[in-house]
Structure formats: structure tokens, C-alpha cells
N, C-alpha and C. Protein backbone atom coordinates (compact mmCIF):
# COMPACT_ATOMS: atom_id res chain seq x y z
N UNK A 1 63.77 180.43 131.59
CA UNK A 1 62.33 180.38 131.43
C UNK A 1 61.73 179.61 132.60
N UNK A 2 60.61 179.95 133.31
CA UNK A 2 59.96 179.42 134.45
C UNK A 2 58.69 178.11 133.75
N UNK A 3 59.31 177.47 134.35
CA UNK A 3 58.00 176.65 133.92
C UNK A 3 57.24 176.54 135.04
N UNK A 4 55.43 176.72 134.74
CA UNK A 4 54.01 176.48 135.34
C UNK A 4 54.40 175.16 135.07
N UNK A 5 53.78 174.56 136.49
CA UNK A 5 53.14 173.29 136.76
C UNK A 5 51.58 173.16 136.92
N UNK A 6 50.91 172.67 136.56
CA UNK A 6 49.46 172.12 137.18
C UNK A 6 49.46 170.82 137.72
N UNK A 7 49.22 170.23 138.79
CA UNK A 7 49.17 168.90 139.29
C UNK A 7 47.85 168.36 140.22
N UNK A 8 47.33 167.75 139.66
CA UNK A 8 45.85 167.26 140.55
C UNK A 8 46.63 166.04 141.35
N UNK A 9 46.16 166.03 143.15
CA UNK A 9 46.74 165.08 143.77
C UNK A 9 45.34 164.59 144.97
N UNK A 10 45.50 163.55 145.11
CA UNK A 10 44.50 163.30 146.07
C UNK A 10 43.76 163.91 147.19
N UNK A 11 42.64 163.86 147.68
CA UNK A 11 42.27 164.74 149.44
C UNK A 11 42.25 163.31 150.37
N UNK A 12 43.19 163.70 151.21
CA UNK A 12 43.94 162.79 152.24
C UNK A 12 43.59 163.27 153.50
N UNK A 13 43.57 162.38 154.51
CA UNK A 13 43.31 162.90 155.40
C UNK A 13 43.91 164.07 156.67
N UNK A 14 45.16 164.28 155.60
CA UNK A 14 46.62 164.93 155.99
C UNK A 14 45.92 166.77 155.24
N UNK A 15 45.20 166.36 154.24
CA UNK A 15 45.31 167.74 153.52
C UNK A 15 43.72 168.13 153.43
N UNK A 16 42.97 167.83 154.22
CA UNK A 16 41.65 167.90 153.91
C UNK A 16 41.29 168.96 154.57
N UNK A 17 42.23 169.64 155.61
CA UNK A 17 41.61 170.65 156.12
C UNK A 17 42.10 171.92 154.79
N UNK A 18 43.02 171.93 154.01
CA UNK A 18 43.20 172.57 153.06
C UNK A 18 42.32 172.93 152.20
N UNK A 19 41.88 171.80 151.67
CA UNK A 19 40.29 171.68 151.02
C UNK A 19 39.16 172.70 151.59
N UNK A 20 39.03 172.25 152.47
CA UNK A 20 38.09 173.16 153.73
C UNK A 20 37.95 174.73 153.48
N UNK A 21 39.60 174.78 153.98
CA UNK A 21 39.89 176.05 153.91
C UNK A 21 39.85 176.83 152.45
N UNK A 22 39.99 176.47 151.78
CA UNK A 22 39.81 176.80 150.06
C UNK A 22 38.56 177.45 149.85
N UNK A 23 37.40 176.05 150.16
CA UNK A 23 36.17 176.07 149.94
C UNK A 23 35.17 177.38 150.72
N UNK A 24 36.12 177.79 151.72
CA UNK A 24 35.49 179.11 152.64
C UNK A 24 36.11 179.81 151.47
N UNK A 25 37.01 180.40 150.97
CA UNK A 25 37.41 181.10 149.75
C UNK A 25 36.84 181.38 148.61
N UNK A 26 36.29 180.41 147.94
CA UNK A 26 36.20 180.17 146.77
C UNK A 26 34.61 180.23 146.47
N UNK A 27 33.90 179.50 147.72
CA UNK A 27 32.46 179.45 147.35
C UNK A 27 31.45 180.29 148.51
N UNK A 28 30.27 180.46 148.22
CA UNK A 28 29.63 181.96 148.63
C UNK A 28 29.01 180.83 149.89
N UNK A 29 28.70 179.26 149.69
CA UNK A 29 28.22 178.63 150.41
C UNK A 29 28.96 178.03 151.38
N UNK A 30 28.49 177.12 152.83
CA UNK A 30 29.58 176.74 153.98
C UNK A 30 28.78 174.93 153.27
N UNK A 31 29.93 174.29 153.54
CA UNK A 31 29.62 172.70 153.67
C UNK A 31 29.87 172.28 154.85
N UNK A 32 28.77 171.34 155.32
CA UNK A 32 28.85 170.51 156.74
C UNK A 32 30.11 169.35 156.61
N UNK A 33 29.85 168.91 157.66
CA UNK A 33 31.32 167.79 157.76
C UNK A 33 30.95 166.31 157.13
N UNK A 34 29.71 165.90 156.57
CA UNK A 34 29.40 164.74 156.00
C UNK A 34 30.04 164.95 154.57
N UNK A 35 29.64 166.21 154.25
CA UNK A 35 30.10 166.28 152.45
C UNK A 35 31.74 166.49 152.94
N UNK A 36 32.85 166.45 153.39
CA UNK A 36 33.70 166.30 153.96
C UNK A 36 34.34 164.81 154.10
N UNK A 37 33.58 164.08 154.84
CA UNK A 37 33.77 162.94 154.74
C UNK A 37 33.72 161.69 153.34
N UNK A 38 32.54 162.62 153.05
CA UNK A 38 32.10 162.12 151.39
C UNK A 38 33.47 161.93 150.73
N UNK A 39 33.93 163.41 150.82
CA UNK A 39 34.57 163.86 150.03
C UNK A 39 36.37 162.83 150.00
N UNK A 40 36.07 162.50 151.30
CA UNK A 40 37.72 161.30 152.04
C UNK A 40 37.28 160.08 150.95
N UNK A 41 36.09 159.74 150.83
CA UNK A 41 35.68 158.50 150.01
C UNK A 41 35.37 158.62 148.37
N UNK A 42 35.63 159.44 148.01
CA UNK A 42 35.18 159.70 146.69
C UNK A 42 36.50 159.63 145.64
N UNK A 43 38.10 159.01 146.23
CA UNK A 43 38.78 159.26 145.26
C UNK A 43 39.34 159.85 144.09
N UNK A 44 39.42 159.00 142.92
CA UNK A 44 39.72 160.04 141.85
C UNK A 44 38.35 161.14 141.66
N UNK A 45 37.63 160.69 142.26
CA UNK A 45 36.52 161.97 141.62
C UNK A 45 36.09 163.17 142.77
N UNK A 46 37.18 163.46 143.75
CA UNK A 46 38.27 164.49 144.86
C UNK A 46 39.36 164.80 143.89
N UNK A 47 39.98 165.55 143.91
CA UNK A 47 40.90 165.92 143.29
C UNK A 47 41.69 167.64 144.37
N UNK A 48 42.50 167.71 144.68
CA UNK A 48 43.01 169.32 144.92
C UNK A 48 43.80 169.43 144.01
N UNK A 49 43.82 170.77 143.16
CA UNK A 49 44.66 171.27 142.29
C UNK A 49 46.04 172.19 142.53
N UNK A 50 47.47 171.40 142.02
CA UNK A 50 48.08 172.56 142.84
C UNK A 50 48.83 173.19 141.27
N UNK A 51 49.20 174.70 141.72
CA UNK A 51 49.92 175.40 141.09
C UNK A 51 51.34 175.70 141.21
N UNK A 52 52.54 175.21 140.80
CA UNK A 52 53.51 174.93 141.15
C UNK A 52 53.68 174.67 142.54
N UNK A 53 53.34 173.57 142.89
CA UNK A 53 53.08 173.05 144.32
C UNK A 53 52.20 173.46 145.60
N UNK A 54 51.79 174.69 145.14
CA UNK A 54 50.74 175.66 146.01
C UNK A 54 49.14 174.93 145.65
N UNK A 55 48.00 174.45 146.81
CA UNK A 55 47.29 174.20 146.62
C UNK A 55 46.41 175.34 146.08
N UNK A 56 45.41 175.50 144.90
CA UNK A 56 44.61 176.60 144.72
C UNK A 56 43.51 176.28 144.11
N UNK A 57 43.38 175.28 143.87
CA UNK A 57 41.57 174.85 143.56
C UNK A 57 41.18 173.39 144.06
N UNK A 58 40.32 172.90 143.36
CA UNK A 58 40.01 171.49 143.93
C UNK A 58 38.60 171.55 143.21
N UNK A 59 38.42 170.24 142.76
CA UNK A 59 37.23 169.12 142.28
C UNK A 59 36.64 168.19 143.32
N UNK A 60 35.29 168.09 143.49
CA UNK A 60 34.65 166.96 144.26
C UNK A 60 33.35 166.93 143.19
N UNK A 61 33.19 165.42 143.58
CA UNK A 61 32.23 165.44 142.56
C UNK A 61 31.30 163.87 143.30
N UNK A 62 30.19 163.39 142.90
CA UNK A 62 29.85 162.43 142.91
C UNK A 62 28.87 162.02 142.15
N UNK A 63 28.71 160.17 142.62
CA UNK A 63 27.31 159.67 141.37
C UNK A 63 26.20 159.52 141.95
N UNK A 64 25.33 159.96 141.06
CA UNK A 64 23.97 160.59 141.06
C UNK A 64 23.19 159.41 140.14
N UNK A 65 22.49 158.37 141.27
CA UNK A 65 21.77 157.31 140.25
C UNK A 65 19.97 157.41 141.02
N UNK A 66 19.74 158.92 140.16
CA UNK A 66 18.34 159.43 140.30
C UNK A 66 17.85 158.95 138.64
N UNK A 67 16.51 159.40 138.36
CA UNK A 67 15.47 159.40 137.62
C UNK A 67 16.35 158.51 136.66
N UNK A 68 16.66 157.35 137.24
CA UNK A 68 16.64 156.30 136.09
C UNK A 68 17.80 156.26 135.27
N UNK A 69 18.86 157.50 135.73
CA UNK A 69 19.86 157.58 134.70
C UNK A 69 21.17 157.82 136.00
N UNK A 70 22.31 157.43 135.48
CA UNK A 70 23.53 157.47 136.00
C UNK A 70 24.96 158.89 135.95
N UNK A 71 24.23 159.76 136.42
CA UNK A 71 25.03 160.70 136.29
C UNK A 71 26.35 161.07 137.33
N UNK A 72 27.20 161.99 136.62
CA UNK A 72 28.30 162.12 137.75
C UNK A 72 28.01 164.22 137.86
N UNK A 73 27.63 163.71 139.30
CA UNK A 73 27.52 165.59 139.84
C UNK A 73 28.44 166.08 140.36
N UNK A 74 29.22 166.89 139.69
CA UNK A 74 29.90 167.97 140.13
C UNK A 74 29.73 168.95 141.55
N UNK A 75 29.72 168.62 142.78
CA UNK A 75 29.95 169.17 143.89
C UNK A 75 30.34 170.35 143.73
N UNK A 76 31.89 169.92 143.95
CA UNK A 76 32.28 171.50 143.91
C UNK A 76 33.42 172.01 142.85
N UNK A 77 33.73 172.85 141.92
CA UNK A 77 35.15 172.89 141.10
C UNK A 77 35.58 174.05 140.99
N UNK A 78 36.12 174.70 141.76
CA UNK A 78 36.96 175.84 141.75
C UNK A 78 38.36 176.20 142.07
N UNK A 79 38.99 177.69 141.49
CA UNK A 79 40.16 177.81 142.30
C UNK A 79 40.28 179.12 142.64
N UNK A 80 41.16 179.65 143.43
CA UNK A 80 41.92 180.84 143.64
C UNK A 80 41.40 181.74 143.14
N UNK A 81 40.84 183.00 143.03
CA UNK A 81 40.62 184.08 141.80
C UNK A 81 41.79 184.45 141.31
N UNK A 82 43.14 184.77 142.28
CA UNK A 82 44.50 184.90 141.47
C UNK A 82 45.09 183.85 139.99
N UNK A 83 44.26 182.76 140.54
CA UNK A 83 44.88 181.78 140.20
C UNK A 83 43.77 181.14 138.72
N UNK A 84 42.88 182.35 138.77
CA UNK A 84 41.96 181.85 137.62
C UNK A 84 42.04 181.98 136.08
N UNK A 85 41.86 181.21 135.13
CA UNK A 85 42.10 181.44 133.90
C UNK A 85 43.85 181.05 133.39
N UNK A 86 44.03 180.24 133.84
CA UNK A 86 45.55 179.91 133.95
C UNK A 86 45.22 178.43 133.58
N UNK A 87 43.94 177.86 132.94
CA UNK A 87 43.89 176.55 132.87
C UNK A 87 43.96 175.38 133.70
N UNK A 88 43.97 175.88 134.98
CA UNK A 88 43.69 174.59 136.66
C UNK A 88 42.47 173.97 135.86
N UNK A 89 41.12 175.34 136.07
CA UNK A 89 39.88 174.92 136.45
C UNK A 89 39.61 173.86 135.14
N UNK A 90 40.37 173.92 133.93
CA UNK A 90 40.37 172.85 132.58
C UNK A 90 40.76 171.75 132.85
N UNK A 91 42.22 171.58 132.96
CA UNK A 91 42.96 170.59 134.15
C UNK A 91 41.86 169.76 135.08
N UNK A 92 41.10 170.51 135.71
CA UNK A 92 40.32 169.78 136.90
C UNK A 92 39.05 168.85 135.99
N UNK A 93 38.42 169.98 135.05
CA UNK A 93 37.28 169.31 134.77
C UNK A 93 37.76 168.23 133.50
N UNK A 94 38.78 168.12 132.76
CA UNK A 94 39.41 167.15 132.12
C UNK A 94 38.99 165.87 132.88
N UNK A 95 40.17 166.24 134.16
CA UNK A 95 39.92 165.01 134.92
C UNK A 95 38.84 164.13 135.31
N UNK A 96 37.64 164.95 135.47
CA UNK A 96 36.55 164.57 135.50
C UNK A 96 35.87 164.08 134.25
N UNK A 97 35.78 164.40 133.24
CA UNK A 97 35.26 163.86 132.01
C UNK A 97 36.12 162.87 131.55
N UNK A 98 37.30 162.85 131.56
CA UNK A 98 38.26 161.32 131.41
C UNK A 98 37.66 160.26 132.18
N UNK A 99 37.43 160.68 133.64
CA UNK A 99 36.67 159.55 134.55
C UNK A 99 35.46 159.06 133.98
N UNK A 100 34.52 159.85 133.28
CA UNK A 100 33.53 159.60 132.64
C UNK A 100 32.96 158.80 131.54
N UNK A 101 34.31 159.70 130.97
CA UNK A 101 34.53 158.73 129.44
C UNK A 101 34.99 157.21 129.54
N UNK A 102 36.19 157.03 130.30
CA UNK A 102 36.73 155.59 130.82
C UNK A 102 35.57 154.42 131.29
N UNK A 103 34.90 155.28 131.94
CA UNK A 103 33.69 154.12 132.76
C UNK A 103 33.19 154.10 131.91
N UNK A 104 32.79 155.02 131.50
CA UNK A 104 31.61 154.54 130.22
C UNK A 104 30.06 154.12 130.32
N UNK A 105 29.48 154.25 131.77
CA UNK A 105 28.55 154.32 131.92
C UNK A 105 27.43 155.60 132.51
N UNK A 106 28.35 156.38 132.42
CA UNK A 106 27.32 157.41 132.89
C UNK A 106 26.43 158.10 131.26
N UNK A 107 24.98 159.06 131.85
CA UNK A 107 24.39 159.46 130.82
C UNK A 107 24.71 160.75 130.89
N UNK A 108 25.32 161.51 131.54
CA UNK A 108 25.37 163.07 132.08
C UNK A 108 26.44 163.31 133.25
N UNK A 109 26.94 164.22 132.96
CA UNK A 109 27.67 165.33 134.05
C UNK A 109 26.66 166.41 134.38
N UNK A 110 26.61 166.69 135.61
CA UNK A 110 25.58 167.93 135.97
C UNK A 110 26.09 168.75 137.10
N UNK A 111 25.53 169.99 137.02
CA UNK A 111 26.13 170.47 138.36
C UNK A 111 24.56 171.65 138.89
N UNK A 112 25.07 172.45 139.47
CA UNK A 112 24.41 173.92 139.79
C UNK A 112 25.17 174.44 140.00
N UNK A 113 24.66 176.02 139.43
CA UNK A 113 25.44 177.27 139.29
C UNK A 113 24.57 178.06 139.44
N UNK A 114 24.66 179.12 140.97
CA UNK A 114 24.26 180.76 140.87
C UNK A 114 24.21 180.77 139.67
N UNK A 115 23.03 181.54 139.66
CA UNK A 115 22.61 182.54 137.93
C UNK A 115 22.95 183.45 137.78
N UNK A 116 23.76 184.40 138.92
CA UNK A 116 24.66 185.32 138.49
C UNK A 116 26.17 185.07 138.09
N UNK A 117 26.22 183.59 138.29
CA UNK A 117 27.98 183.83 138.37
C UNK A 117 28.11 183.29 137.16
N UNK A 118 28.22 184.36 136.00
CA UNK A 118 28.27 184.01 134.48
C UNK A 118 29.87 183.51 134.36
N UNK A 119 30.46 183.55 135.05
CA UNK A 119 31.92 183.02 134.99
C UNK A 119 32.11 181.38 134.64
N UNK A 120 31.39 181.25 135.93
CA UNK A 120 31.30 179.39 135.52
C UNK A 120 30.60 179.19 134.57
N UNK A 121 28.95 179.88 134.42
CA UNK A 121 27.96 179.59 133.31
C UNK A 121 29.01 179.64 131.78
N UNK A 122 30.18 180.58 131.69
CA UNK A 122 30.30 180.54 130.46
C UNK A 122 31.62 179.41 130.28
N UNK A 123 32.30 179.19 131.50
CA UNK A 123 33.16 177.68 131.47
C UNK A 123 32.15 176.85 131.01
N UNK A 124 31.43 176.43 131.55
CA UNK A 124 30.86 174.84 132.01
C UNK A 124 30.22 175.22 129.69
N UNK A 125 29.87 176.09 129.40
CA UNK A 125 29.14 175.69 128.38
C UNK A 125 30.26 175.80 127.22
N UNK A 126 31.39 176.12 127.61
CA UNK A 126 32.69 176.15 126.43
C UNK A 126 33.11 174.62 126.24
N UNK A 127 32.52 173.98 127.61
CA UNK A 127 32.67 172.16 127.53
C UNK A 127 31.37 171.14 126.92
N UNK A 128 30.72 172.26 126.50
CA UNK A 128 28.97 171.70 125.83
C UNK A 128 28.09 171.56 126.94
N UNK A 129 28.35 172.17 128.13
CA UNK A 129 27.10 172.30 128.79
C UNK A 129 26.08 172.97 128.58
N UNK A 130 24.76 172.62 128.73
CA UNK A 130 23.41 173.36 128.33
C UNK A 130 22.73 173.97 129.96
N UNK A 131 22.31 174.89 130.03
CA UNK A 131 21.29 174.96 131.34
C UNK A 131 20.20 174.39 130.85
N UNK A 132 19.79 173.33 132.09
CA UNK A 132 18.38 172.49 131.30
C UNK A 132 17.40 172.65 132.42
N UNK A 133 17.41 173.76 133.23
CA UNK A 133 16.43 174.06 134.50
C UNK A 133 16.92 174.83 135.29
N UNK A 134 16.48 176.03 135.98
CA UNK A 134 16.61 176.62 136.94
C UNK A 134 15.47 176.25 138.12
N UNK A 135 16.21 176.25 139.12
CA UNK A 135 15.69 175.87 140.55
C UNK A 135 15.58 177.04 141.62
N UNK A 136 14.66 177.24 142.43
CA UNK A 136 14.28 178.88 142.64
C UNK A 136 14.61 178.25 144.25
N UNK A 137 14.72 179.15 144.90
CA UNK A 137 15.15 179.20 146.30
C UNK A 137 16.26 177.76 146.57
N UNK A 138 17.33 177.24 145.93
CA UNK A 138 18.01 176.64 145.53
C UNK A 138 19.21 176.21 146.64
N UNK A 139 19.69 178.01 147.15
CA UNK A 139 20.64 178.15 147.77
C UNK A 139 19.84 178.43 148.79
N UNK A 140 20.33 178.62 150.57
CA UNK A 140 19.84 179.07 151.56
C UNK A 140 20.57 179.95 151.77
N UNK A 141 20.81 181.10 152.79
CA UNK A 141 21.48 182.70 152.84
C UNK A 141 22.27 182.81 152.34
N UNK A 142 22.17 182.75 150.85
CA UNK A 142 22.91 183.35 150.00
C UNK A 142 21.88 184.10 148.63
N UNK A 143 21.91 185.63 148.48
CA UNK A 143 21.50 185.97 147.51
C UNK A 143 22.38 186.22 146.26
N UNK A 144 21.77 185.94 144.96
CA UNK A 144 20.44 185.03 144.04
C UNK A 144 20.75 183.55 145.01
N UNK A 145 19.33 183.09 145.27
CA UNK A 145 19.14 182.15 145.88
C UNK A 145 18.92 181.22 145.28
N UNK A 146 18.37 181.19 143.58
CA UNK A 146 18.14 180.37 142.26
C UNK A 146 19.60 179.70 141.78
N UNK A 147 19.17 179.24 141.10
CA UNK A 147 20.90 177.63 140.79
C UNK A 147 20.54 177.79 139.24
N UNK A 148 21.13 177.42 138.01
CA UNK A 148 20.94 176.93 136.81
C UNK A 148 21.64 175.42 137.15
N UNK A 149 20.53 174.45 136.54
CA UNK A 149 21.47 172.96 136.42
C UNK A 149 21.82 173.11 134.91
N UNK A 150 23.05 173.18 134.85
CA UNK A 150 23.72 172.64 133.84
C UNK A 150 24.12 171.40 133.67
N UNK A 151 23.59 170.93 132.17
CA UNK A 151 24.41 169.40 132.34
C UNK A 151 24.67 169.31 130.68
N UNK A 152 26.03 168.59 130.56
CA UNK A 152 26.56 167.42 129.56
C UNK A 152 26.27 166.29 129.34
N UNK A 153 25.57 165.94 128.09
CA UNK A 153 24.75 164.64 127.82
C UNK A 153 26.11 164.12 127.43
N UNK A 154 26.67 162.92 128.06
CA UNK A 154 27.70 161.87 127.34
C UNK A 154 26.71 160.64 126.83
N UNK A 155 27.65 160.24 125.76
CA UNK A 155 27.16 158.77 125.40
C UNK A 155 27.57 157.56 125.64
N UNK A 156 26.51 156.74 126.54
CA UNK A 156 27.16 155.84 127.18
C UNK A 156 27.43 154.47 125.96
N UNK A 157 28.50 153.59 126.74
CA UNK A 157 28.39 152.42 126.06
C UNK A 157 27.71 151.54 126.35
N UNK A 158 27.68 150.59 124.91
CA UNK A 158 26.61 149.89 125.10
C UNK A 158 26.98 148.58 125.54
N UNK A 159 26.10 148.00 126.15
CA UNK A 159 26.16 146.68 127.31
C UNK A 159 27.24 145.66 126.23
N UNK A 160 28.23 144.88 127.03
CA UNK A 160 29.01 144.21 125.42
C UNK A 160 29.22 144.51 124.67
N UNK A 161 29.82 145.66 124.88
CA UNK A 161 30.46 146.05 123.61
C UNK A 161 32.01 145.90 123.42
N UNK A 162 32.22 145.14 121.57
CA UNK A 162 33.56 144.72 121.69
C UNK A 162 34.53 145.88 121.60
N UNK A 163 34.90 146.69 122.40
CA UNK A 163 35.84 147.61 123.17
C UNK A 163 36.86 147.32 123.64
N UNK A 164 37.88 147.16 123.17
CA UNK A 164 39.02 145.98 124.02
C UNK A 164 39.51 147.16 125.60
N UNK A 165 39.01 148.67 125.43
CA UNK A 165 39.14 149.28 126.58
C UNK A 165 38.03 149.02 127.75
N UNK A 166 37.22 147.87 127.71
CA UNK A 166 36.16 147.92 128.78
C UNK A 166 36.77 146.97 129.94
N UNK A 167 37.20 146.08 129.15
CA UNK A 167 37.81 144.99 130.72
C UNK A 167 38.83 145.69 131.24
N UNK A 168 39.46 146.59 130.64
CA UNK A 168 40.93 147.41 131.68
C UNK A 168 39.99 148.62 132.13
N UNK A 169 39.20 149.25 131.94
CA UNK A 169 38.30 150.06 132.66
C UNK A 169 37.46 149.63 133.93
N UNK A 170 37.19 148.32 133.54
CA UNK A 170 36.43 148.07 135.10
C UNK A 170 37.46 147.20 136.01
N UNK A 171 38.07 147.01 135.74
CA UNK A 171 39.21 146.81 136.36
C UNK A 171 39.85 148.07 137.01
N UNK A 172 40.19 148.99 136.63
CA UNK A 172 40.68 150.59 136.98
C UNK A 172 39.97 150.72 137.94
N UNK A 173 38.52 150.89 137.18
CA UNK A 173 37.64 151.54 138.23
C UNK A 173 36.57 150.68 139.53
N UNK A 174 37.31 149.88 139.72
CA UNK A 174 37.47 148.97 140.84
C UNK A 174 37.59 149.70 142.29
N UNK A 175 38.31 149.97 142.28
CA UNK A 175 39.31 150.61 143.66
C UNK A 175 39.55 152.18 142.77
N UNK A 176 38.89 153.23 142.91
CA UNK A 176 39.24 154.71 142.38
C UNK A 176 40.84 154.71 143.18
N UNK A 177 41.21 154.31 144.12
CA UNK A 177 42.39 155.43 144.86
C UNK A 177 43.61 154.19 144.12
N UNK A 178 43.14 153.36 143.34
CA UNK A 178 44.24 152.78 142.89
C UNK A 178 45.30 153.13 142.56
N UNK A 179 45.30 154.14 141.47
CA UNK A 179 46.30 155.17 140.96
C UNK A 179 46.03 156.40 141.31
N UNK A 180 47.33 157.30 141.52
CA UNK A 180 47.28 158.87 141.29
C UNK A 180 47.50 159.22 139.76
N UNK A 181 46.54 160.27 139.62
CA UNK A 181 47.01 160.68 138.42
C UNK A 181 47.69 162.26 138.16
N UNK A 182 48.70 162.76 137.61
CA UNK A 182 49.33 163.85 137.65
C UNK A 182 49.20 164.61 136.57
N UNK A 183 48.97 165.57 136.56
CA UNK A 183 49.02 166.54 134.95
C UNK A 183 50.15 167.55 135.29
N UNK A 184 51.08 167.48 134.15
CA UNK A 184 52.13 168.63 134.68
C UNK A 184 51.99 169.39 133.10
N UNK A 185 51.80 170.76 132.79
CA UNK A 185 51.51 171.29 131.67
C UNK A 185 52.86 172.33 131.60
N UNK A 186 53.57 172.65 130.30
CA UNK A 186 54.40 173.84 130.66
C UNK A 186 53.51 174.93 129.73
């Protein structure tokens, strides 16, 4: 019997052109070299996904401390089309809502999604995402040029709260590249 691996591993500066190269694959849009760099600093919340050791998707994400609230935005989360529906792209966004849940201070996960690409629209809402706005000329040369923001209301904790998981959480989330974290699924 073959066993599938899934493994989320860091973007290094060894594998970042991989990333790159993915992201011409996977998404209809080009990213400049700052969200690149971002992306070297953003730790656990970077992620490349591999499939029995083959890189084929990847997570970037960052925090978003607009209109008063603390959200974590989803950049970018895709993989492979071969490689789709095989549970990576779950794998990936796990990872991301564990990060979420652990800190414990965010109010929302959010992203944008083309309004045609019902693929993600119907991922992102199998995880309780809502579309809570569409944004019109959104994208630049790319037609539909409109985005849906989807977002996940989390509930944050509250200031002092006796949680005996809050002092090992901000501690964790101190230094993100502290730990790697691995998911191996059979």
C-alpha cells in the first residue's frame, strides 16, 4: 500500500523561487518582488505544501490591523490542479486557522476571490466563510475584474483570561519561525 504524505514546510530563501514559480501556475494574477519579500518574513503564516515531497501548493497570508479590528488575510492559498482535492488545500488552511485560534487575538480571516472561481468560493464557505462584499474593478488585466471578500468571524479572547493556554501562546508566537510544523496524513 502507498502511503500519501502532505507536509507544510517553510519559504526559505533556498526555495522561494519555487513559490514564485507555483504562483505563475496557480493564480491568473503576477506578484511584484515586495509581496515576495513579505512573504521571507511572514513565517508560520508562509507555508509551501508538499505532496509526497513534491512542492504543489503554498499559503501566504498576513495581519491586517485596518478598521479597528485585527484580522489575518489570506494572500495567497493554492495548489497544483493535478494535485487538487486530495486535501493539501485543507492541510494548508488548517494551518492557518490553528495560527488563529492559538493567538487568540484576531476578529476575522479574510481573503478575495474572483467571482467566477466558484471553486474556492465553495472551499472557503465549507470552512464558514460568508461573502460580506464584492469589490468592482478589484483585479487589474485580468477578466472578471470584481473580487468577493470572504471572511470568517473568529472569537477572540478575552483580555485575562484564565486560559492556562495563553502564556505558552505568546510565548510561541514570539518568534513565528521558532518551530516547523509538519502534517503527514495517510
Amino acid at each position: 500500500m502507498t502511503r500519501n504524505s502532505i507536509d507544510l514546510g517553510d519559504v526559505t530563501p533556498h526555495n522561494i523561487k519555487q513559490l514564485k514559480k507555483l504562483n505563475t501556475v496557480v493564480f491568473p494574477v503576477s506578484y511584484n518582488d515586495k509581496f515576495y519579500v513579505d512573504v521571507l518574513e511572514a513565517g508560520e503564516l508562509a507555508k509551501l505544501a508538499y505532496y509526497n515531497d513534491i512542492v504543489v501548493g503554498a499559503v501566504c497570508c498576513r495581519i491586517d490591523t485596518t478598521e479597528n479590528q485585527r484580522r489575518l488575510y489570506i494572500m495567497t492559498l493554492g495548489c497544483l490542479s493535478p494535485y487538487r482535492r486530495l486535501g493539501i488545500g485543507t492541510v494548508m488552511f488548517e494551518h492557518i486557522l490553528n495560527y488563529a485560534e492559538k493567538d487568540g487575538n484576531f476578529d476575522s480571516i479574510f481573503l478575495h476571490v474572483q467571482i467566477n472561481n466558484d471553486g474556492a468560493i465553495e472551499f472557503y464557505k465549507k470552512f464558514g466563510f460568508e461573502i460580506v462584499d464584492t469589490k468592482e474593478q478589484y483585479y487589474k488585466r485580468i477578466e472578471p475584474a470584481d473580487a468577493h471578500v470572504l471572511q470568517k468571524s473568529l472569537r477572540r479572547n478575552p483580555p485575562n483570561a484564565n486560559n492556562i493556554n495563553t502564556s505558552t501562546n505568546s510565548a510561541n508566537n514570539q518568534n513565528p519561525r521558532s518551530k516547523v510544523r509538519q502534517y503527514t496524513f495517510v
